[in-house]
PDB file of N, CA and C in Angstrom:
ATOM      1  N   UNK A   1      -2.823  11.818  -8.141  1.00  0.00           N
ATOM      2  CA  UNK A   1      -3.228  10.533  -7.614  1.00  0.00           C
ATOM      3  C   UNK A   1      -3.200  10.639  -6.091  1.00  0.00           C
ATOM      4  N   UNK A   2      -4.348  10.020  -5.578  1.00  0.00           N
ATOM      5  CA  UNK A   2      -4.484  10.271  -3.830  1.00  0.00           C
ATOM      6  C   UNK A   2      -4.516   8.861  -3.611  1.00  0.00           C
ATOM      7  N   UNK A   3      -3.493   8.817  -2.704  1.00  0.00           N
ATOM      8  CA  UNK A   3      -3.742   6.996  -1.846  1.00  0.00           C
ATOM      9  C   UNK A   3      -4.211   7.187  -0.672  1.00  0.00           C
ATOM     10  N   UNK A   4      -5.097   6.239  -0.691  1.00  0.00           N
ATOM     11  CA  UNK A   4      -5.601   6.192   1.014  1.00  0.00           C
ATOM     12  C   UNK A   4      -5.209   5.200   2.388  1.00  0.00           C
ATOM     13  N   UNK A   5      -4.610   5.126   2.833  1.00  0.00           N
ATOM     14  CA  UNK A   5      -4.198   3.853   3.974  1.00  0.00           C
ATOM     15  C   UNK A   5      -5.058   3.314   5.263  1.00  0.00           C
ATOM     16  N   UNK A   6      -5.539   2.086   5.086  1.00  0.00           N
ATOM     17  CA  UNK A   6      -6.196   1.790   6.484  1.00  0.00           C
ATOM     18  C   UNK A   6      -5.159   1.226   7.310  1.00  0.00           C
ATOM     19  N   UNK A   7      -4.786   1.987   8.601  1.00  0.00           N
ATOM     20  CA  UNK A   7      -4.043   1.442  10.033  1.00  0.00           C
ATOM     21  C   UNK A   7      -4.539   0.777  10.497  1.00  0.00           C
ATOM     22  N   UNK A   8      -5.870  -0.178  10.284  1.00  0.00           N
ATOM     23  CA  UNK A   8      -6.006  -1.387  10.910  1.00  0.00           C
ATOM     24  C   UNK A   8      -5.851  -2.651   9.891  1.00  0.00           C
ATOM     25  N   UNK A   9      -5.855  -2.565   8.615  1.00  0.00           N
ATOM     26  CA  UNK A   9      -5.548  -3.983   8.008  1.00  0.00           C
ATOM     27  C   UNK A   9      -4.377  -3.614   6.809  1.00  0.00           C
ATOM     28  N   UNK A  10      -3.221  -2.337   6.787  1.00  0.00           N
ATOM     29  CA  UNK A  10      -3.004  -2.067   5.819  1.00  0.00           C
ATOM     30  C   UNK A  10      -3.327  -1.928   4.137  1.00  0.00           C
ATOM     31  N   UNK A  11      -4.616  -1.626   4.186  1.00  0.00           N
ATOM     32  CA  UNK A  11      -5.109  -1.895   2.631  1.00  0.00           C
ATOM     33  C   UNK A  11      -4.653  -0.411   2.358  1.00  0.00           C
ATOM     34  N   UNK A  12      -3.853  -0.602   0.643  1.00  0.00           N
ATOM     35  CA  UNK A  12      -3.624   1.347   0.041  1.00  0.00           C
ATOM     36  C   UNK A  12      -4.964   1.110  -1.002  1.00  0.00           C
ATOM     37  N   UNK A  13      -5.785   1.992  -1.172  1.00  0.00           N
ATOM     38  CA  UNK A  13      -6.686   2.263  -2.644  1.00  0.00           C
ATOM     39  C   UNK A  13      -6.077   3.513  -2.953  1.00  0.00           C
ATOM     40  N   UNK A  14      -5.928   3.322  -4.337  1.00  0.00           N
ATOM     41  CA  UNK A  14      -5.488   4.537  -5.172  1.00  0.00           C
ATOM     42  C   UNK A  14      -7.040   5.519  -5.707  1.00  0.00           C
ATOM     43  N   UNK A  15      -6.879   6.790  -5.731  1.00  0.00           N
ATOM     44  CA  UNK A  15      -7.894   7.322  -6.402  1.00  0.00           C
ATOM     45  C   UNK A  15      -7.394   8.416  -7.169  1.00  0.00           C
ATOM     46  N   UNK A  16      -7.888   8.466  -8.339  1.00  0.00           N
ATOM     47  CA  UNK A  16      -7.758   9.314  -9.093  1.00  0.00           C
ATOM     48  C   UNK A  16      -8.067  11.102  -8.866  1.00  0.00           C
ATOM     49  N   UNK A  17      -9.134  10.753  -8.144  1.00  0.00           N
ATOM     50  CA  UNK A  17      -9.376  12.376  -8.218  1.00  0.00           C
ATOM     51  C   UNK A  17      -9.519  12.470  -6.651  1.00  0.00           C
ATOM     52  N   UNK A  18      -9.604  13.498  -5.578  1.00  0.00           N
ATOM     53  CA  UNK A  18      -9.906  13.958  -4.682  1.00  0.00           C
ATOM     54  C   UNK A  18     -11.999  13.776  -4.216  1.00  0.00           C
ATOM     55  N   UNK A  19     -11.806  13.701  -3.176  1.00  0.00           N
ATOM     56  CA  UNK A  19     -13.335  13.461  -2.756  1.00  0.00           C
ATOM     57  C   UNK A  19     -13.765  14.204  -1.727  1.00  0.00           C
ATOM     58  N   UNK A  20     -14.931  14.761  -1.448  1.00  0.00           N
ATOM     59  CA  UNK A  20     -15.122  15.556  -0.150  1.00  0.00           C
ATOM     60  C   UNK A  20     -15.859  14.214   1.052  1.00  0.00           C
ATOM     61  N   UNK A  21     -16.147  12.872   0.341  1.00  0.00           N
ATOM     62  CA  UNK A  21     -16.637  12.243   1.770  1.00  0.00           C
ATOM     63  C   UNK A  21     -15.334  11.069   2.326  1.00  0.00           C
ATOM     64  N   UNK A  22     -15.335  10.830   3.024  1.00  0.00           N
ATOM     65  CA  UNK A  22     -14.041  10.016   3.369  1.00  0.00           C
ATOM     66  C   UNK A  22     -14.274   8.576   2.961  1.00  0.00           C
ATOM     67  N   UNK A  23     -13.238   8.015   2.598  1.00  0.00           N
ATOM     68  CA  UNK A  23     -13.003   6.613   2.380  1.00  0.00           C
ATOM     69  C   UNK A  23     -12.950   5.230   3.438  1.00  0.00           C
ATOM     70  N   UNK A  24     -13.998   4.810   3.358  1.00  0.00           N
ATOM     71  CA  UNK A  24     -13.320   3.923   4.478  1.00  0.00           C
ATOM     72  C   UNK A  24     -13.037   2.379   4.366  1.00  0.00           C
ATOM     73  N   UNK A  25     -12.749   1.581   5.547  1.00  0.00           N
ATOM     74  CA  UNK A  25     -12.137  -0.018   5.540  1.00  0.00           C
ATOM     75  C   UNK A  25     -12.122  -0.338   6.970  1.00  0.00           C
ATOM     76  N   UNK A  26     -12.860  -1.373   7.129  1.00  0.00           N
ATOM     77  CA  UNK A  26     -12.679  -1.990   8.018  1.00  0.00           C
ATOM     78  C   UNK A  26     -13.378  -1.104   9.504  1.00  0.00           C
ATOM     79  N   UNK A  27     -14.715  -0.916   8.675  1.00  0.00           N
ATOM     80  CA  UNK A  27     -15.495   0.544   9.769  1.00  0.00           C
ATOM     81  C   UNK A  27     -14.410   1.409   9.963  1.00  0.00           C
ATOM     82  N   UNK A  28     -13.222   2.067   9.384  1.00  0.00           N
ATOM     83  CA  UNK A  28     -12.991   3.585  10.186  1.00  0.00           C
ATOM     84  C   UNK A  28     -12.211   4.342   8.653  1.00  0.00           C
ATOM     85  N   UNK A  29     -12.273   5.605   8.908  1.00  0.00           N
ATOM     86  CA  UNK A  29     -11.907   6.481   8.089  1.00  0.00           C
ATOM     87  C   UNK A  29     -10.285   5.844   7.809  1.00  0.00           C
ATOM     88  N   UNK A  30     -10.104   5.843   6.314  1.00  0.00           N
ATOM     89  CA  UNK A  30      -8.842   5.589   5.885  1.00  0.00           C
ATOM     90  C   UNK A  30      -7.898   6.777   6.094  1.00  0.00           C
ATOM     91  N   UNK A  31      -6.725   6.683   5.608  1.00  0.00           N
ATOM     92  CA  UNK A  31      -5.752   8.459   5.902  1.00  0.00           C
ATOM     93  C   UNK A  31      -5.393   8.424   4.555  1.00  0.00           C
ATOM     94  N   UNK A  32      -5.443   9.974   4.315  1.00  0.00           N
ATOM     95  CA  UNK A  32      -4.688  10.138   3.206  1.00  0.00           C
ATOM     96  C   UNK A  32      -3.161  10.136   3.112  1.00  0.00           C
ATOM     97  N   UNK A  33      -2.312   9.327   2.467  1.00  0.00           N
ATOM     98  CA  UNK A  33      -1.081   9.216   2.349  1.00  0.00           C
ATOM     99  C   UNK A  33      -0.756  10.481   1.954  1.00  0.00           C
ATOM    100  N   UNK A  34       0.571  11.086   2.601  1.00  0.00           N
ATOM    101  CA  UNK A  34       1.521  11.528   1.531  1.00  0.00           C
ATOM    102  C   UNK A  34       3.289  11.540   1.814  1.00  0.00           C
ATOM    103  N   UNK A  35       4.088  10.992   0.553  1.00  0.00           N
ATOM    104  CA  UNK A  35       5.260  10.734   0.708  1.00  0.00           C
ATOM    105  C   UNK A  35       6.148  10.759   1.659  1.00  0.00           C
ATOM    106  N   UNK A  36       6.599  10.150   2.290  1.00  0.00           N
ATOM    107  CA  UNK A  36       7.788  10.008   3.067  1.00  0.00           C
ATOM    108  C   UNK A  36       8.940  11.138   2.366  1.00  0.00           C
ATOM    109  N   UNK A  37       9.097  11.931   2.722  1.00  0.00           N
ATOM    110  CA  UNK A  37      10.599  12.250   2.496  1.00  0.00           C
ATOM    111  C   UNK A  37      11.500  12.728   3.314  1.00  0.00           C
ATOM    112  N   UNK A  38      11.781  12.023   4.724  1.00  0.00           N
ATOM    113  CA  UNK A  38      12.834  12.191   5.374  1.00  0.00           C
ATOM    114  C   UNK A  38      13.803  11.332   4.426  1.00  0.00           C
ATOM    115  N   UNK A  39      15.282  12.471   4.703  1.00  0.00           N
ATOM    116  CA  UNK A  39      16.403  12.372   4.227  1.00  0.00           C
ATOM    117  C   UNK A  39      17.187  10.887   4.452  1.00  0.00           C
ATOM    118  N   UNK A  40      16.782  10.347   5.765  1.00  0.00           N
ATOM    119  CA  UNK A  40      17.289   9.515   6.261  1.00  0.00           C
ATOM    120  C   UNK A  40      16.773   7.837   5.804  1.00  0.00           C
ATOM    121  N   UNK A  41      15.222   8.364   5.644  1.00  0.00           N
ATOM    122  CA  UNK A  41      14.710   7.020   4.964  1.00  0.00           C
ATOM    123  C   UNK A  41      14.529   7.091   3.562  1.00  0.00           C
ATOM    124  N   UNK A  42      15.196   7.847   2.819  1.00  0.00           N
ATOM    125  CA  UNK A  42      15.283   7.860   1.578  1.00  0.00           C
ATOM    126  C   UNK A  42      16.617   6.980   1.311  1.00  0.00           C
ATOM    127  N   UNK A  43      17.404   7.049   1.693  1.00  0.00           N
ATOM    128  CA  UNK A  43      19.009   6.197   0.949  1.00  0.00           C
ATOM    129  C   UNK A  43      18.429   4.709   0.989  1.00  0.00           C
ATOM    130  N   UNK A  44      17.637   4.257   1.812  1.00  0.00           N
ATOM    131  CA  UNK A  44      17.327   2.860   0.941  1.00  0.00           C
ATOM    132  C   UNK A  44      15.809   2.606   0.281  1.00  0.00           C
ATOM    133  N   UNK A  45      15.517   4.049   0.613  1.00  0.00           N
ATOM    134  CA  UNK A  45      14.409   3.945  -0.517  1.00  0.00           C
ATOM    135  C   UNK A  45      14.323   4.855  -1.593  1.00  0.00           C
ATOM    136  N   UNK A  46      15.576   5.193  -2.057  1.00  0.00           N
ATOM    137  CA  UNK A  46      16.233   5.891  -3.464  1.00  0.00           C
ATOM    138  C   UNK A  46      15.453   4.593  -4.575  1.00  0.00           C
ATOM    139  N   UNK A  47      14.412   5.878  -5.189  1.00  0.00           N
ATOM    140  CA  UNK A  47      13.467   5.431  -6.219  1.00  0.00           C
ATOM    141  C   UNK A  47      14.395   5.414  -8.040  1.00  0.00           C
ATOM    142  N   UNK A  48      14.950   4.280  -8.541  1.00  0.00           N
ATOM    143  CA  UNK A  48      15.610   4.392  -9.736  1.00  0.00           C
ATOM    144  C   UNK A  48      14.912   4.692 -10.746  1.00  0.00           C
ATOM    145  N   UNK A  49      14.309   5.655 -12.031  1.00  0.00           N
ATOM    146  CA  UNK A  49      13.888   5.532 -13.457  1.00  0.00           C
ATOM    147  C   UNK A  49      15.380   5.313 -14.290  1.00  0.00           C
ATOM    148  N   UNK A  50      14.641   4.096 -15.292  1.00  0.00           N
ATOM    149  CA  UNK A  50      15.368   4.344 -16.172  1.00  0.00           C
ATOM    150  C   UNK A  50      14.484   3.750 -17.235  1.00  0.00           C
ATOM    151  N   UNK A  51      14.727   5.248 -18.312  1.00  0.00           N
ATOM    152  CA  UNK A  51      13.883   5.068 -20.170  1.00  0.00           C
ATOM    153  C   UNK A  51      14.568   4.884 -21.057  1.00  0.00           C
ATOM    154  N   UNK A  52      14.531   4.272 -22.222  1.00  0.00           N
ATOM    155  CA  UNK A  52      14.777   3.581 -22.764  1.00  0.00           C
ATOM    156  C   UNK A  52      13.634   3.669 -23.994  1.00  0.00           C
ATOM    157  N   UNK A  53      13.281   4.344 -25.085  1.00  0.00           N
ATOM    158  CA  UNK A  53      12.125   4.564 -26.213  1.00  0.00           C
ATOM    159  C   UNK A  53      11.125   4.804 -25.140  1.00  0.00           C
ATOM    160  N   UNK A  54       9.949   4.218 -25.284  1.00  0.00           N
ATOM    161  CA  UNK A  54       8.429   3.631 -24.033  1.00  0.00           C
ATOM    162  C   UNK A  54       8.491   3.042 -23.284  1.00  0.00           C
ATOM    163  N   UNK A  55       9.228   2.427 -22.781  1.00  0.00           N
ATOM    164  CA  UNK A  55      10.059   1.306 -21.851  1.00  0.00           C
ATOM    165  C   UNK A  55      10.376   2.087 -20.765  1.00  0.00           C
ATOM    166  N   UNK A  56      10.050   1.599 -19.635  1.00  0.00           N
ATOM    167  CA  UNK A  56      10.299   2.577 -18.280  1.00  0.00           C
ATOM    168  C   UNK A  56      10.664   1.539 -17.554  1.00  0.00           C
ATOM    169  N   UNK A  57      11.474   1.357 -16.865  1.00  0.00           N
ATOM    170  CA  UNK A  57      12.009   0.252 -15.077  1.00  0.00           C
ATOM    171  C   UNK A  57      12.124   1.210 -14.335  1.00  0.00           C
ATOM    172  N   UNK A  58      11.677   1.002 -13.443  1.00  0.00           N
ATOM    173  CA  UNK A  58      11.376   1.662 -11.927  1.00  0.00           C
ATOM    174  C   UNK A  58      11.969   0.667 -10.917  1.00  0.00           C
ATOM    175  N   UNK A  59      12.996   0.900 -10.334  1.00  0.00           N
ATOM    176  CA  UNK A  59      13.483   0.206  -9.310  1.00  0.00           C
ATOM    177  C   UNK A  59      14.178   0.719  -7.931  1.00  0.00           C
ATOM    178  N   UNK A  60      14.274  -0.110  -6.409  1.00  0.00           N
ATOM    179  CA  UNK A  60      14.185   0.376  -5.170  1.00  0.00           C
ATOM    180  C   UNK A  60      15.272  -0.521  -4.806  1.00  0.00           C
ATOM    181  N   UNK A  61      17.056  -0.160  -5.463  1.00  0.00           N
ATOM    182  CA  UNK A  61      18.070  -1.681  -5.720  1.00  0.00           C
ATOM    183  C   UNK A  61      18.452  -1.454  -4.524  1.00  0.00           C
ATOM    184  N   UNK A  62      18.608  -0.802  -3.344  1.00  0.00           N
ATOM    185  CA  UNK A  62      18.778  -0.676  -2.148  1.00  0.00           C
ATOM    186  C   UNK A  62      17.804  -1.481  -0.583  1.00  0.00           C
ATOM    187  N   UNK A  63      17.111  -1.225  -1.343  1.00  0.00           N
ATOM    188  CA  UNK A  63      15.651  -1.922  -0.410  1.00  0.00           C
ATOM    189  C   UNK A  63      15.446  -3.150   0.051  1.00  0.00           C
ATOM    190  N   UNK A  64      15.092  -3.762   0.895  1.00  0.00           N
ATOM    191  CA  UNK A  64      15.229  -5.172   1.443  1.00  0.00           C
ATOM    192  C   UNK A  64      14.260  -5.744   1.341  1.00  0.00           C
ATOM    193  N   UNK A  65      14.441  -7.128   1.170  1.00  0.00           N
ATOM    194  CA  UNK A  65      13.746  -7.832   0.393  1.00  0.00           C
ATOM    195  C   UNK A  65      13.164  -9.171   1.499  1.00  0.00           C
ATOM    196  N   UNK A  66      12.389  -8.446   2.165  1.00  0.00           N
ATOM    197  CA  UNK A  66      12.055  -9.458   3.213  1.00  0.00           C
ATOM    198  C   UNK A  66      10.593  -9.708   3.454  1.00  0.00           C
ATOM    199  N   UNK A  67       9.643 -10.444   4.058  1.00  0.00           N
ATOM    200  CA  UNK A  67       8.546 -10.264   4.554  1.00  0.00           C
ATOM    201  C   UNK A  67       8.165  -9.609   5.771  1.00  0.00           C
ATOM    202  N   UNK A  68       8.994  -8.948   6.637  1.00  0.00           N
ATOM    203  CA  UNK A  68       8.691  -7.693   7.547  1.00  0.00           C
ATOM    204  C   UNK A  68       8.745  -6.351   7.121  1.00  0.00           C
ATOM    205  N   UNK A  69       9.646  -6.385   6.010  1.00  0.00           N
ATOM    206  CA  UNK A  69      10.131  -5.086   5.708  1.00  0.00           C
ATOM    207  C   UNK A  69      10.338  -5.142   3.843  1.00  0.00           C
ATOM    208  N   UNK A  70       9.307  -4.427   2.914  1.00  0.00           N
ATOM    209  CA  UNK A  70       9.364  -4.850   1.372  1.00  0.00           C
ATOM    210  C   UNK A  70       8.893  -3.578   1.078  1.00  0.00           C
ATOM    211  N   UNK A  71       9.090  -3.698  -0.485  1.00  0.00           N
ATOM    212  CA  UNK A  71       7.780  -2.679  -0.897  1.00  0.00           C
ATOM    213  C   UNK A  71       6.781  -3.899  -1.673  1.00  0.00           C
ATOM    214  N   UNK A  72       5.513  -3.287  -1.527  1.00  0.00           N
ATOM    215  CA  UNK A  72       4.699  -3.778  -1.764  1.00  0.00           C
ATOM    216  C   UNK A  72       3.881  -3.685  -3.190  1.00  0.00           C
ATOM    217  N   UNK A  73       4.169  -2.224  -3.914  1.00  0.00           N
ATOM    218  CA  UNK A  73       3.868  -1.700  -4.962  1.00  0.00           C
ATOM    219  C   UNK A  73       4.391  -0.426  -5.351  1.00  0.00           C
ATOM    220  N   UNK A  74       4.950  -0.591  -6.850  1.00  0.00           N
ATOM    221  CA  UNK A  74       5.371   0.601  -7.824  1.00  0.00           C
ATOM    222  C   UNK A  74       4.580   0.955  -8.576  1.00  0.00           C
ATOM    223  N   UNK A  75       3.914   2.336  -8.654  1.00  0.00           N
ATOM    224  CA  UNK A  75       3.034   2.897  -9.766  1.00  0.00           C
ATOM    225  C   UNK A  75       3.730   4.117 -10.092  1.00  0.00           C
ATOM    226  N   UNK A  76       3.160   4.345 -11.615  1.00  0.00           N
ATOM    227  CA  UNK A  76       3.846   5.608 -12.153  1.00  0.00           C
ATOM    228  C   UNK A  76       2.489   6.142 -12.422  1.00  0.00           C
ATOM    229  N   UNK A  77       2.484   7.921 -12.249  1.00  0.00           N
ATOM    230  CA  UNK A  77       1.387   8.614 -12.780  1.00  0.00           C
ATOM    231  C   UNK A  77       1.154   9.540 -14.044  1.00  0.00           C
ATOM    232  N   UNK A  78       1.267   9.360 -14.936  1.00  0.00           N
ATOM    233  CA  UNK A  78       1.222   9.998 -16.443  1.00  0.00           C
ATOM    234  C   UNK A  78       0.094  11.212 -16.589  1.00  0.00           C
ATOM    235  N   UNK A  79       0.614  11.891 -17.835  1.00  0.00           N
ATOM    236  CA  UNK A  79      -0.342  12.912 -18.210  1.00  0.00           C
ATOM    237  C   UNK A  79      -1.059  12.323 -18.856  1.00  0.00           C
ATOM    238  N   UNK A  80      -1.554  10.497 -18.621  1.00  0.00           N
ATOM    239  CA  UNK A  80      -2.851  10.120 -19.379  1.00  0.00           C
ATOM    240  C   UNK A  80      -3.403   8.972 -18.608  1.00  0.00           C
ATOM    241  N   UNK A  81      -2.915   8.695 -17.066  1.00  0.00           N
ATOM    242  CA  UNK A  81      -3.868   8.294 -16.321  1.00  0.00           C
ATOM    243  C   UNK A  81      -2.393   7.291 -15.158  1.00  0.00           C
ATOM    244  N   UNK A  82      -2.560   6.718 -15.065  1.00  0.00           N
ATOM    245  CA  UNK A  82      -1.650   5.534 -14.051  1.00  0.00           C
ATOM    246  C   UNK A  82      -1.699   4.098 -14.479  1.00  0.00           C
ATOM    247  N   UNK A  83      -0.252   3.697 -14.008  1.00  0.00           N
ATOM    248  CA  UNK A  83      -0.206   2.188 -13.991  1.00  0.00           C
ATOM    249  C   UNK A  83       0.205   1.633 -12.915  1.00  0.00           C
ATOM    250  N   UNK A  84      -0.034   0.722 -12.459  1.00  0.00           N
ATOM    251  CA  UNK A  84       0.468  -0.118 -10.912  1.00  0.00           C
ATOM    252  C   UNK A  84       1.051  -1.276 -11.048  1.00  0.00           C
ATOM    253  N   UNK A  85       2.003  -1.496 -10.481  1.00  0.00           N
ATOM    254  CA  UNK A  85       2.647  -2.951 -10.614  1.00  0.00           C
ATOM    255  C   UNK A  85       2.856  -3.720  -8.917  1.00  0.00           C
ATOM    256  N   UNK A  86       2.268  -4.635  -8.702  1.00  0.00           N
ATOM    257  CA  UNK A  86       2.169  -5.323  -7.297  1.00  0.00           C
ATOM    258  C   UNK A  86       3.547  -6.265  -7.442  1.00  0.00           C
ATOM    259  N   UNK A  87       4.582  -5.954  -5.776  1.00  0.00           N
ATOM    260  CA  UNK A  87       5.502  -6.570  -6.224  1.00  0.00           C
ATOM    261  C   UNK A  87       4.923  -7.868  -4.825  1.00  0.00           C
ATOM    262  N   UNK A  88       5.553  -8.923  -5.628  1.00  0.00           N
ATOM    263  CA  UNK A  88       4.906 -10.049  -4.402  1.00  0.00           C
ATOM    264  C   UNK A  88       6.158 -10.511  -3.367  1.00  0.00           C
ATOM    265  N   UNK A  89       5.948 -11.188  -2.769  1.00  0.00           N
ATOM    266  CA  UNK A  89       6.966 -11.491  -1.138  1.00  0.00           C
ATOM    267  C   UNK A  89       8.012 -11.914  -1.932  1.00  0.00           C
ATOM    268  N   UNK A  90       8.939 -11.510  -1.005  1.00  0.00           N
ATOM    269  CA  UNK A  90      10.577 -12.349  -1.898  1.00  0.00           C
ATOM    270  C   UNK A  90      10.439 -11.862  -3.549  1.00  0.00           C
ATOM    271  N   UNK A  91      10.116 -10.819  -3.838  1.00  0.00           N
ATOM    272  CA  UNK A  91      10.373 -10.752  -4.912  1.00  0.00           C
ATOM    273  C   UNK A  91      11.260  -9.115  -5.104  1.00  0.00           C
ATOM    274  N   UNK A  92      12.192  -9.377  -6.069  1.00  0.00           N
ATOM    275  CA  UNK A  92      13.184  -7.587  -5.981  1.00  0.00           C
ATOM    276  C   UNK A  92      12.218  -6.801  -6.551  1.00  0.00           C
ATOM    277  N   UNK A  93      12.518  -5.410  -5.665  1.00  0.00           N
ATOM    278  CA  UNK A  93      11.816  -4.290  -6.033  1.00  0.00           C
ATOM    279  C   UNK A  93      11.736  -3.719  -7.373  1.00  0.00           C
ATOM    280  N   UNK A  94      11.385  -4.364  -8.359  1.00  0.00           N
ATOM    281  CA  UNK A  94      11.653  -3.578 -10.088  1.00  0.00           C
ATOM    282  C   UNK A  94      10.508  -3.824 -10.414  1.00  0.00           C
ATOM    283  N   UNK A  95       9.980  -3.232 -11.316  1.00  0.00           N
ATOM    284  CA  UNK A  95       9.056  -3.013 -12.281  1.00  0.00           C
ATOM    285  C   UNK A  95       9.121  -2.320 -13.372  1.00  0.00           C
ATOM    286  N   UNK A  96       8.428  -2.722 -14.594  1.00  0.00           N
ATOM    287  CA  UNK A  96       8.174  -2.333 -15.926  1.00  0.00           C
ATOM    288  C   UNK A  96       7.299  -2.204 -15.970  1.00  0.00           C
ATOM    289  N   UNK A  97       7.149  -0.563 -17.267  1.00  0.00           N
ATOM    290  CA  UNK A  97       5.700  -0.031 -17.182  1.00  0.00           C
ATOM    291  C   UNK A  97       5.981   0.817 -19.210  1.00  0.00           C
ATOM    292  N   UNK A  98       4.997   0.223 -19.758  1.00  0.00           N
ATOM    293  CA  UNK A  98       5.328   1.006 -20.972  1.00  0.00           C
ATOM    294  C   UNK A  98       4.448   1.754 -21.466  1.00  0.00           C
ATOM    295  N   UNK A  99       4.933   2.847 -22.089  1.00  0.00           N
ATOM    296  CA  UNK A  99       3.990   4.490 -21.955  1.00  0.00           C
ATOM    297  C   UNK A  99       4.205   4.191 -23.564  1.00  0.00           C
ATOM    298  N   UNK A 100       2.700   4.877 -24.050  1.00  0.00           N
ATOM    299  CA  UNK A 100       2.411   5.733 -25.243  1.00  0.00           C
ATOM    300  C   UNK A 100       3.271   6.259 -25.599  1.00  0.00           C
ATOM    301  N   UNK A 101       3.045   6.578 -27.189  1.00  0.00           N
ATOM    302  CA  UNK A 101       4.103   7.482 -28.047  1.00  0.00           C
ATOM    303  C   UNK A 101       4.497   9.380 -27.012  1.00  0.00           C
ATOM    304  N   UNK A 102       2.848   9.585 -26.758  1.00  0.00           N
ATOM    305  CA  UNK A 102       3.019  11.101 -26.280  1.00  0.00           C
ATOM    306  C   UNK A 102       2.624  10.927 -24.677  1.00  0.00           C
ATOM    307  N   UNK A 103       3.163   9.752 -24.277  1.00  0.00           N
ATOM    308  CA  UNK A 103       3.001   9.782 -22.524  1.00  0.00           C
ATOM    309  C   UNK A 103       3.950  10.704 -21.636  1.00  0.00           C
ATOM    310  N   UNK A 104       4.057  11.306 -20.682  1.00  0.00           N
ATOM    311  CA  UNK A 104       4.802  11.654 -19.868  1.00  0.00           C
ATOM    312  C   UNK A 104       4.267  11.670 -18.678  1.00  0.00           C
ATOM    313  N   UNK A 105       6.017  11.512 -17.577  1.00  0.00           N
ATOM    314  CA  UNK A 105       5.601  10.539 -16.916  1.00  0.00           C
ATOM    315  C   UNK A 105       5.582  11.838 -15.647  1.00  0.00           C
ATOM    316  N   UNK A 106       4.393  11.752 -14.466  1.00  0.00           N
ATOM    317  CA  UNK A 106       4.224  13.076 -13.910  1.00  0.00           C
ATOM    318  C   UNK A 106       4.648  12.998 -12.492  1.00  0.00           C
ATOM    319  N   UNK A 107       4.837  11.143 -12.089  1.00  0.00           N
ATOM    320  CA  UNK A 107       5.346  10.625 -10.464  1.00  0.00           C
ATOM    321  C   UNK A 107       5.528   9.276 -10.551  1.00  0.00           C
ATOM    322  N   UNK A 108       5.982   9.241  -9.809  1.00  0.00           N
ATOM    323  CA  UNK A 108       6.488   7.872  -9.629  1.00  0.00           C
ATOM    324  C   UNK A 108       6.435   7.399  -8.189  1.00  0.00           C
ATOM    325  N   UNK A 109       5.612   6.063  -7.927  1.00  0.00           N
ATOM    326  CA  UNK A 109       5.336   5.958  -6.480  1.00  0.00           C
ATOM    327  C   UNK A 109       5.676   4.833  -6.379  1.00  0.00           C
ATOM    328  N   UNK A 110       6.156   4.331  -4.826  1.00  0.00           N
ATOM    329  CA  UNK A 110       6.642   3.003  -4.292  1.00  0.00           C
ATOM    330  C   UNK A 110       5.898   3.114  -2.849  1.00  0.00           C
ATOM    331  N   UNK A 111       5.415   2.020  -2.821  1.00  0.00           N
ATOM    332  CA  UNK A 111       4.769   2.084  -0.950  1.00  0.00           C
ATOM    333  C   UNK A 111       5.348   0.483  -0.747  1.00  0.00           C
ATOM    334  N   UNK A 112       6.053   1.329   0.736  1.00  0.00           N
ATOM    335  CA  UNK A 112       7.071   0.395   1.746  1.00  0.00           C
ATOM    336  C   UNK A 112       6.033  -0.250   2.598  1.00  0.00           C
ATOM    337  N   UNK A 113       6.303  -1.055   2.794  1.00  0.00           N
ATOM    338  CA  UNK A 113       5.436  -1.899   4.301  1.00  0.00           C
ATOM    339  C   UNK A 113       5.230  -1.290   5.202  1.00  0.00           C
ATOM    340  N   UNK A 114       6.635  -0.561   5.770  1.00  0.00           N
ATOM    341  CA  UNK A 114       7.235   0.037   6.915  1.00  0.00           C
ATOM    342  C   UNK A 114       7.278   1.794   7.152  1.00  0.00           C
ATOM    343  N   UNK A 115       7.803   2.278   6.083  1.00  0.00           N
ATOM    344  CA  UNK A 115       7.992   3.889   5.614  1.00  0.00           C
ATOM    345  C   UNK A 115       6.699   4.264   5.566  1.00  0.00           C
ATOM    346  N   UNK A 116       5.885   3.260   4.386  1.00  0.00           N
ATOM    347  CA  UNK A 116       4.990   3.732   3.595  1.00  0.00           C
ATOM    348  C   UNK A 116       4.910   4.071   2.311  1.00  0.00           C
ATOM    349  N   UNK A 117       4.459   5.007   2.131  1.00  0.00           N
ATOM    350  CA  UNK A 117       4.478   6.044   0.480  1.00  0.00           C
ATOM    351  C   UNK A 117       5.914   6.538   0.564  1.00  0.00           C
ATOM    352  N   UNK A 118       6.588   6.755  -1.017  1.00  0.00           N
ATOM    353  CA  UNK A 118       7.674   7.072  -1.277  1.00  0.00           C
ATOM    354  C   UNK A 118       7.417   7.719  -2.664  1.00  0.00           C
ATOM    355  N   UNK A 119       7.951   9.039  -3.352  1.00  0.00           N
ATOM    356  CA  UNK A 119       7.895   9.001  -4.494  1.00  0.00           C
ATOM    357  C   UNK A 119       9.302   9.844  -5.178  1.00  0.00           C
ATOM    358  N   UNK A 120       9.389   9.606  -6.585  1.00  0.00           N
ATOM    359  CA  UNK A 120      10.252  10.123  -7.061  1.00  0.00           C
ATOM    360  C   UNK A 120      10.303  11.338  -7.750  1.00  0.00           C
TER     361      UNK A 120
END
């Protein structure tokens, strides 16, 4: 899964496959995301799974819950396509996502307001 970010109006589009012409928003080339993983901005953006049968919660119980500083969306990426869950203002970082008998699960993504992309 490739996300793309516009730095002038924050919009993420998710795409499935890779493209050779660029994406754009707002007249200019979008960027391709990829994960944050400094050490330092990970302890409050420590990505939780927990399964349970098909039943998946994905949660960010560290993360702040503000309108300057949120996450904005949790998606998981499977060996049979993706799901996205939009988290809205003032609302805690969790989400539920339930997989097929023979799903497995291949990433797990959270995008911060602030960080950005995060995955597990």
């Amino acid at each position: 899964m490739i996300f793309h970010y516009c730095s002038v109006c924050g919009r993420v589009v998710m795409a499935h496959k890779t493209s050779e012409k660029d994406v754009f928003c707002c007249e200019t080339p979008m960027t391709v995301l990829e994960p944050n993983t400094t050490k330092s901005e990970m302890e409050i953006h420590q990505i939780v799974k927990r399964q349970i049968g098909y039943f998946l919660t994905v949660s960010l119980p560290k993360h702040p819950v503000m309108d300057l500083h949120r996450i904005e969306f949790i998606a998981i990426e499977t060996d049979q396509g993706f799901q996205f869950r939009a988290i809205e203002k003032g609302q805690e970082p969790i989400a539920n996502f339930i997989l097929s008998k023979q799903e497995n699960i291949l990433h797990v993504y959270a995008f911060c307001n602030i960080h950005l992309l995060l995955q597990a």
